[in-house]
Protein backbone atom coordinates (compact mmCIF):
# COMPACT_ATOMS: atom_id res chain seq x y z
CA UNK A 1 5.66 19.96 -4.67
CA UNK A 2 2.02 19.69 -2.90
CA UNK A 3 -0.43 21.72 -3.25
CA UNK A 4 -4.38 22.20 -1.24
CA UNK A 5 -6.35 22.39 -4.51
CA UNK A 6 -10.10 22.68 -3.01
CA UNK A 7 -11.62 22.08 0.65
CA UNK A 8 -13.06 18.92 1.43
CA UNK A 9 -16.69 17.95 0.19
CA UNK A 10 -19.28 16.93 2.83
CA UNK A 11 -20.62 13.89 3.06
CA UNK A 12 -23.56 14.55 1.47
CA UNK A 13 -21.86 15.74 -1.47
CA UNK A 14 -19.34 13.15 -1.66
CA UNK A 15 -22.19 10.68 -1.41
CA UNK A 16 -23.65 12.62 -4.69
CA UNK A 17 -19.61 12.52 -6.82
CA UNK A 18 -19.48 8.92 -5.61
CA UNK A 19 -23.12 6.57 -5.94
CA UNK A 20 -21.40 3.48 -7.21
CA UNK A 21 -17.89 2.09 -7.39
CA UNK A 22 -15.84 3.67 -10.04
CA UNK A 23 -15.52 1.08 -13.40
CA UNK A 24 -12.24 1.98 -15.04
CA UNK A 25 -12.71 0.43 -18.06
CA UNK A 26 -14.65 3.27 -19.24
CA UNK A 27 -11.73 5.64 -20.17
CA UNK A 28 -8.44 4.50 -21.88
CA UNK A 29 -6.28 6.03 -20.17
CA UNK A 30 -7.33 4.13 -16.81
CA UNK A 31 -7.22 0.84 -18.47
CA UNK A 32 -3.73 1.16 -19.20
CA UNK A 33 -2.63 2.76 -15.83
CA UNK A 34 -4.59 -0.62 -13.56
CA UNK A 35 -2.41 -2.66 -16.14
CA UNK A 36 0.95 -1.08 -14.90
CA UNK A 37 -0.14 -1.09 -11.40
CA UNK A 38 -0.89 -4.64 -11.44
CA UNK A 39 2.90 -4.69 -13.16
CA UNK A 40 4.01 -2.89 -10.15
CA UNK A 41 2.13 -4.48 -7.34
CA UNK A 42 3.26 -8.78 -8.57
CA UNK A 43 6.98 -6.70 -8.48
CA UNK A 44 6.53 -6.41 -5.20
CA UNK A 45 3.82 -8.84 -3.60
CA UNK A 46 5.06 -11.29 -2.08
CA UNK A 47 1.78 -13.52 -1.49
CA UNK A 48 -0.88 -13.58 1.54
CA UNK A 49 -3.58 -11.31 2.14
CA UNK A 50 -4.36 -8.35 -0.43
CA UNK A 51 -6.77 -5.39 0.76
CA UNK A 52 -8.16 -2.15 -1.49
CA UNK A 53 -11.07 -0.43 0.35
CA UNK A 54 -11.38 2.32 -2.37
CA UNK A 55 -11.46 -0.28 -4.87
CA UNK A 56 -14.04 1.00 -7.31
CA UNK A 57 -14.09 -2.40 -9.73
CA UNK A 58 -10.97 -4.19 -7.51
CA UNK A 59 -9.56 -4.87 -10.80
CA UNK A 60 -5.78 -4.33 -9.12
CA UNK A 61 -6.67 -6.56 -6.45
CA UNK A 62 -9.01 -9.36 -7.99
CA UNK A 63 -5.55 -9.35 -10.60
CA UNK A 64 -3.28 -10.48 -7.63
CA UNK A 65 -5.70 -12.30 -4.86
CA UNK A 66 -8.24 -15.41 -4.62
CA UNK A 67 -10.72 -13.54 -2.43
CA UNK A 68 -9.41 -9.88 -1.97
CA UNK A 69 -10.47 -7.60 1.10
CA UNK A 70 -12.36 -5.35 -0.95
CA UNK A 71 -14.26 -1.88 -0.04
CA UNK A 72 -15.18 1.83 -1.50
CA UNK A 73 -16.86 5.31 -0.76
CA UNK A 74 -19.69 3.59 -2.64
CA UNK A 75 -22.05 1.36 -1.70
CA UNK A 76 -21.00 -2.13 -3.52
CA UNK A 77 -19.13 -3.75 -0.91
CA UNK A 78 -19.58 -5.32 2.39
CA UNK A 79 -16.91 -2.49 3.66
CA UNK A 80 -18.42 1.10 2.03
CA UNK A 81 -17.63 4.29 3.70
CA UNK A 82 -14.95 7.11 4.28
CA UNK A 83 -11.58 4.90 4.20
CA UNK A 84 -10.44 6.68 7.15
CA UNK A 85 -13.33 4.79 9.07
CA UNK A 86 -13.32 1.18 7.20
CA UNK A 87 -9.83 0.39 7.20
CA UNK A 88 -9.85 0.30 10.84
CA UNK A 89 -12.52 -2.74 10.36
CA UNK A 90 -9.72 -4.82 8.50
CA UNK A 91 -7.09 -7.14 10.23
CA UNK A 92 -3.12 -6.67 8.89
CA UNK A 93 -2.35 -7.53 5.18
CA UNK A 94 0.43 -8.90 3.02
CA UNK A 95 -0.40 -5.84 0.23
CA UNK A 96 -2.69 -2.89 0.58
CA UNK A 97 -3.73 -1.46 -2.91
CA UNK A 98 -4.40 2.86 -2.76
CA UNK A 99 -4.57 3.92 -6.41
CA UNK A 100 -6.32 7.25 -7.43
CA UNK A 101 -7.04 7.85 -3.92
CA UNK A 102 -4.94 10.09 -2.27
CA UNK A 103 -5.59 12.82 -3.98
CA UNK A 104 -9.27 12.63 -2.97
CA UNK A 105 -8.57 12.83 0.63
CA UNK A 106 -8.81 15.30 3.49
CA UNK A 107 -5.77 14.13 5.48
CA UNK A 108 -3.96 11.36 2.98
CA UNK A 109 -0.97 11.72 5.26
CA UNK A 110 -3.66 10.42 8.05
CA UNK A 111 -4.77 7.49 5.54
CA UNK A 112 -1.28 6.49 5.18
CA UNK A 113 -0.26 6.21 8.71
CA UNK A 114 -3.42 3.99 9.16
CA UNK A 115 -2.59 1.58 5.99
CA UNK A 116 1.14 1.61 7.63
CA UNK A 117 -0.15 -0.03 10.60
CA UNK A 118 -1.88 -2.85 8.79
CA UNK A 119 -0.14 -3.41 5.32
CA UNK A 120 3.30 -5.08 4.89
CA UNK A 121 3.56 -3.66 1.49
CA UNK A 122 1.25 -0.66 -0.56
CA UNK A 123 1.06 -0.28 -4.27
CA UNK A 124 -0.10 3.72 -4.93
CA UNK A 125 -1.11 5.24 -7.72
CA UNK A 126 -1.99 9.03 -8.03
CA UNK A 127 -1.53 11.88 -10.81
CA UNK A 128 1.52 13.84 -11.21
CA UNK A 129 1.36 17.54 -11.28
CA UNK A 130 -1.86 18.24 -11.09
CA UNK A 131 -3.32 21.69 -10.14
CA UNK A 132 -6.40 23.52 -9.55
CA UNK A 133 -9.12 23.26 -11.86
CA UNK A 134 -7.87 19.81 -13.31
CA UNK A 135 -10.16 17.63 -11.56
CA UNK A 136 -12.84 18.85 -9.10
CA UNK A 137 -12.83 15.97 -7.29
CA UNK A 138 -9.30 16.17 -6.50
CA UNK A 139 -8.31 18.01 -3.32
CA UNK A 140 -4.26 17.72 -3.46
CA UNK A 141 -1.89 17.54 -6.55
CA UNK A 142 1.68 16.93 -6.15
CA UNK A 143 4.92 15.58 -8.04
CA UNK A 144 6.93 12.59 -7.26
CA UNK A 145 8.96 14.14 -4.33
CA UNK A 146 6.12 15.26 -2.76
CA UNK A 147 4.45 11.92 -2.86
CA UNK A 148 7.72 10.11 -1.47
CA UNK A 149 8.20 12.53 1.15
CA UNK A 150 4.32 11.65 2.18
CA UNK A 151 5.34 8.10 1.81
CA UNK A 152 8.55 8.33 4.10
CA UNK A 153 7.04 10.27 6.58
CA UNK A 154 4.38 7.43 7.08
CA UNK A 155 6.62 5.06 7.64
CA UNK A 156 6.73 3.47 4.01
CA UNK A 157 9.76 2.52 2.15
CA UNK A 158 9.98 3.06 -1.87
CA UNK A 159 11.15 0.11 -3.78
CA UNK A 160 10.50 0.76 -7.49
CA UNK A 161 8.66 3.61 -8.58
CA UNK A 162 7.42 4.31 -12.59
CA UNK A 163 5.51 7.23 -14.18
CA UNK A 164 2.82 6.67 -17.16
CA UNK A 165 2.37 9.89 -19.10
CA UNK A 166 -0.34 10.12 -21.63
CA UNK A 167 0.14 13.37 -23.56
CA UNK A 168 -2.66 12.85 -25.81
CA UNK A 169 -5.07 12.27 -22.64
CA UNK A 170 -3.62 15.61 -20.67
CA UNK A 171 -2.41 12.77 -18.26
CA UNK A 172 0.28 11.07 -15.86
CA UNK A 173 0.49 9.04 -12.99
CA UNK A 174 2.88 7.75 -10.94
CA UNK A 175 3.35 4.72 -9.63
CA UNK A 176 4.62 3.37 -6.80
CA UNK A 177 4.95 0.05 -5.15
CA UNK A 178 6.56 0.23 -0.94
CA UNK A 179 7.80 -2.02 1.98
């Protein structure tokens, strides 16, 4: 399953949703989902470079690298803009991190093909299920075949994939880490 759930935002507007780099230690539920990922990502990391330009707090990537390639939406970083623009900017990488990103692009398919061509591996997070009215900042939901078939058809190759789901939160992602 994928599903459109709302047009894309200008950028004016997303510059309003996004003024500074998202902190996930402010909800419990996204605590607990950056410590899986980070789980996921050593699974599969196999050392050398480590980028995340929609980083919000880099906690994934500070986890696994010395000096992480970091960027966001947000101002914050040395790389800040639309990820379809700054990940050009970067040179090829051991791991690319892309968690709770996906689902807040125009053309994620686009975004993948780009981190295919300069990531050996990619750790992805992104919710499962979700529909409209969920999230306004969302514009796709999907389950876990849609997101593999996006990640196939991109050139990526699943090698361990996990779901958190946190019934008490109205939540669940999935996680996935790729060659």
């Amino acid at each position: 399953m994928r599903l459109r759930l709302r047009d894309a935002y200008t950028p004016a507007e997303l510059e309003a949703l996004y003024p500074a780099p998202h902190d996930h230690r402010r909800w419990p539920d996204h605590i607990l989902r950056v410590d899986l990922t980070i789980q996921v990502a050593r699974f599969i990391y196999n050392g050398g470079p480590v980028a995340d330009l929609s980083c919000g707090d880099g906690a994934i990537a500070r986890a696994l690298a010395i000096r992480p390639i970091l960027g966001d939406l947000a101002p914050g970083y040395g790389l800040h803009g639309p990820l379809e623009d700054t990940i050009r900017e970067i040179s090829h990488v051991s791991l690319y991190v892309c968690c709770e990103t996906l689902e807040h692009l125009d053309d994620p398919d686009e975004v993948l093909r780009l981190i295919r061509r300069k990531a050996d591996r990619l750790v992805l997070s992104t919710p499962i299920g979700e529909t409209i009215g969920h999230n306004p900042e969302h514009y796709w939901g999907w389950d876990e075949d849609g997101i593999r078939q996006m990640l196939e058809s991109t050139g990526f190759h699943p090698i361990v994939q996990t779901a958190l789901t946190m019934p008490a939160y109205d939540v669940a992602y999935q996680i996935w880490g790729c060659r």
